[in-house]
Protein backbone atom coordinates (compact mmCIF):
# COMPACT_ATOMS: atom_id res chain seq x y z
CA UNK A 1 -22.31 169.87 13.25
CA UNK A 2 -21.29 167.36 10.70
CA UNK A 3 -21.16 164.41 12.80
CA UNK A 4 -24.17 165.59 14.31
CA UNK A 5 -26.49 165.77 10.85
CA UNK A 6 -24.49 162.10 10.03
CA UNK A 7 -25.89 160.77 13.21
CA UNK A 8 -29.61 161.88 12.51
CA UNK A 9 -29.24 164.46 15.36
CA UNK A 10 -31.13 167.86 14.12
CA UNK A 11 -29.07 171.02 14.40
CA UNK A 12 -29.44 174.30 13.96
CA UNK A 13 -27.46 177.71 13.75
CA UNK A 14 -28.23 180.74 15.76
CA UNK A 15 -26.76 184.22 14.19
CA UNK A 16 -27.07 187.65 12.65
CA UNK A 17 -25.45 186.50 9.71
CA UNK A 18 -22.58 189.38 10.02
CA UNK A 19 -20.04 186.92 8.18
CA UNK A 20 -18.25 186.49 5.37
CA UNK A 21 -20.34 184.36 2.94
CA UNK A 22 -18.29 181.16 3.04
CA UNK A 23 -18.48 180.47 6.41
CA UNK A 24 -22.28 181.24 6.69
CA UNK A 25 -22.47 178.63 3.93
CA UNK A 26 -19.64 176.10 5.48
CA UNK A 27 -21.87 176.08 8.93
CA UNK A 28 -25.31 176.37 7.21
CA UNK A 29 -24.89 173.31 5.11
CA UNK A 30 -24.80 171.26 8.29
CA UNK A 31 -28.23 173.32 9.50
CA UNK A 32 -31.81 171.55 9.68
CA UNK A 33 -32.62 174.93 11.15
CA UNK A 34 -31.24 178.54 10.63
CA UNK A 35 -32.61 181.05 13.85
CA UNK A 36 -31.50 184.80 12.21
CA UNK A 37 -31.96 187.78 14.26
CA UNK A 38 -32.34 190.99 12.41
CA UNK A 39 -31.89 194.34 14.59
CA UNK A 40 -33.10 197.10 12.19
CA UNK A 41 -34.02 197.30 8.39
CA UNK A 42 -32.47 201.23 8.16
CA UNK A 43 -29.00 200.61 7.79
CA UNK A 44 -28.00 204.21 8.92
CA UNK A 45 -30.01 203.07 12.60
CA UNK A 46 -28.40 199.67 12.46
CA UNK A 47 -25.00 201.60 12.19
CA UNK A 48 -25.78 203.56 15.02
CA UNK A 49 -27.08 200.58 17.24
CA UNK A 50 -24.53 198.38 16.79
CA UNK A 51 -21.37 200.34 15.03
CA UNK A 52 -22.14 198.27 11.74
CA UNK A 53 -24.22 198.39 8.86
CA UNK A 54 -26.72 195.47 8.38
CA UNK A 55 -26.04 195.18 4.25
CA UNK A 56 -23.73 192.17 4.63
CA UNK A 57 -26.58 190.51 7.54
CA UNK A 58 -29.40 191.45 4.78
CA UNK A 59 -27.33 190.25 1.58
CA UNK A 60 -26.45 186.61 3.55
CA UNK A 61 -30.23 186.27 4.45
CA UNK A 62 -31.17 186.06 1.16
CA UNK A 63 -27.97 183.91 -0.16
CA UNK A 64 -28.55 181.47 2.44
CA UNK A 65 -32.37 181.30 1.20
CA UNK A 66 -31.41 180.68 -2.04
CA UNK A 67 -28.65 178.28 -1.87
CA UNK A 68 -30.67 175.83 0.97
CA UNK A 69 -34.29 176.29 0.06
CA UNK A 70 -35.31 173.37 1.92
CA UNK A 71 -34.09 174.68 4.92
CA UNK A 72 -35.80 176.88 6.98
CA UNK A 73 -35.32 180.28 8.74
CA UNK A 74 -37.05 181.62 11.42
CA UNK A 75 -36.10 185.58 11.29
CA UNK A 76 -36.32 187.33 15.06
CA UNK A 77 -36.17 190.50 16.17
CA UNK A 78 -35.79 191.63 19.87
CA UNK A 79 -38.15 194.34 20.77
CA UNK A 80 -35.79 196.47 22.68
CA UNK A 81 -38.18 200.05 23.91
CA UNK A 82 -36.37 202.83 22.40
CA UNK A 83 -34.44 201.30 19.74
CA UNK A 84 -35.92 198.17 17.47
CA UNK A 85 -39.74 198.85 18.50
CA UNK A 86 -40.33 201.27 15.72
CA UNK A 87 -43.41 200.75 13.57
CA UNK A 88 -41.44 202.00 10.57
CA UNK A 89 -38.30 199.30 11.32
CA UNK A 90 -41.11 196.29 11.90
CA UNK A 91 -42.84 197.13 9.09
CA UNK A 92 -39.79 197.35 6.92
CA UNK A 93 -38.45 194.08 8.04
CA UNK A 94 -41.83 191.80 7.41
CA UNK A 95 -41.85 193.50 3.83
CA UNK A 96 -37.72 192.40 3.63
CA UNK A 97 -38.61 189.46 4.70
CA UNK A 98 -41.74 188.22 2.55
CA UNK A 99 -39.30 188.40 -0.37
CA UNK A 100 -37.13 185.54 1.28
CA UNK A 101 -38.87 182.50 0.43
CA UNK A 102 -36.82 180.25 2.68
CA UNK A 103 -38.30 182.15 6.25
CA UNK A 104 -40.82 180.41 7.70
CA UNK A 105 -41.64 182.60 10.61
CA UNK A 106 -40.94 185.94 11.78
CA UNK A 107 -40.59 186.05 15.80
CA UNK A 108 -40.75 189.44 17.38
CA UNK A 109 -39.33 188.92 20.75
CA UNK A 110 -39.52 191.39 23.61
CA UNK A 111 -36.21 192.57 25.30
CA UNK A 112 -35.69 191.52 28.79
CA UNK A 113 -32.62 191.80 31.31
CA UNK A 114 -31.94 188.40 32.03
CA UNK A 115 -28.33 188.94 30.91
CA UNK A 116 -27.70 191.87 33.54
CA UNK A 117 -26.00 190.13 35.89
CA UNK A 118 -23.53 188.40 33.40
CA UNK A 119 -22.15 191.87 32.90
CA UNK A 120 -21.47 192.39 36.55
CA UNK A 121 -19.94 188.84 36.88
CA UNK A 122 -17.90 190.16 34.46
CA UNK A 123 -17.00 193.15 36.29
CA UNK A 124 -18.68 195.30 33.32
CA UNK A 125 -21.36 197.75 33.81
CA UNK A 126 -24.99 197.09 31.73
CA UNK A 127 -25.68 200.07 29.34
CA UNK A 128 -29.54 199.14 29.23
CA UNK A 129 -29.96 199.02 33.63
CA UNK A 130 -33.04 200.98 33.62
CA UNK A 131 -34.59 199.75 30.48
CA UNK A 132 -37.73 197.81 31.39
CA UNK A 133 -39.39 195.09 28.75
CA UNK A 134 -41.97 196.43 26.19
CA UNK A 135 -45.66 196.20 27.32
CA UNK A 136 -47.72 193.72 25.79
CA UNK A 137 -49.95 196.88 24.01
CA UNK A 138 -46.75 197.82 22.31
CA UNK A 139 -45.60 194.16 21.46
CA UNK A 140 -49.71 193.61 20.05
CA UNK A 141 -49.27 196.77 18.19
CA UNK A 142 -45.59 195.54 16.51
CA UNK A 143 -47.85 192.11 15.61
CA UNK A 144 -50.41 193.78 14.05
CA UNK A 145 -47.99 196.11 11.87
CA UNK A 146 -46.18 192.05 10.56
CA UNK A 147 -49.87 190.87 10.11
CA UNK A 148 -50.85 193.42 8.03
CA UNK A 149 -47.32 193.30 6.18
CA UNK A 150 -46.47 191.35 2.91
CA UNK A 151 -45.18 188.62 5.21
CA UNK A 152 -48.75 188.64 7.02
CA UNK A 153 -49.45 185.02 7.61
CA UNK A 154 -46.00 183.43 9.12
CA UNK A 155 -46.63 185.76 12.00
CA UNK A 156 -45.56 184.37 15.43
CA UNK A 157 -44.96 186.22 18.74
CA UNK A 158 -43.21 185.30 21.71
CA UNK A 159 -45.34 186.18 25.01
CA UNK A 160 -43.87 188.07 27.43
């Protein structure tokens, strides 16, 4: 990534920002753009989704904000039916996150299988087989809950 800023070559990280702090700064310092996913704003949920809390993913969010201001996150969630779609957990993120000055957009994305057959390449099996994709009246409800939020106006939504 450093010979790639030197070179005038724009980079970016992708992550949930479940590290310890100095490598989230050592790789961010090389970042024209940071792409942070955030699964739930309960931690107790987040624990239970992914077997860790998200106080370490919500702490570096706002440490990275602070110590590169001039570069810019776009925060993501995936809308996965069942488990992140909540309007409580939506609403509770876009209010996190219009305290983060550095987040420039908030991109609700809705789940999809596309990595299904990965798994069985893999010879694993796919815990979420049956789950099908939010419908777009759930995914316009989700936007209207960040629109109305604190964070309101950096709104953007991935289409199904």
């Amino acid at each position: 990534m450093r010979t790639c800023r030197e070179r005038g070559i724009h980079t970016a990280v992708e992550t949930c920002g479940y590290a310890k702090w100095e490598d989230v700064e050592k790789v961010c310092s090389f970042a024209n753009l940071i792409l942070y996913d955030i699964k739930h704003i309960d931690p107790d949920r987040h624990k239970a989704l992914t077997g860790g809390t998200n106080k370490l993913i919500l702490e570096n969010i706002k440490r990275i904000s602070r110590r590169f201001p001039a570069t810019p996150i776009v925060a993501r969630t995936v809308i996965v039916p069942g488990l992140t779609d909540s309007e409580d957990n939506i609403r509770g993120i876009a209010n996190f996150l219009s305290g983060v000055p550095s987040v420039k957009q908030y991109q609700l994305l809705p789940y999809h299988g596309f990595g299904e057959p990965k798994y069985y390449q893999l010879g694993r099996s796919y815990p979420l087989s049956a789950l099908q994709p939010p419908s777009q009246e759930c995914m316009d409800a989700l936007i209207k809950i960040v629109r109305e939020s604190a964070f309101g106006h950096k709104i953007h939504s991935i289409a199904q």
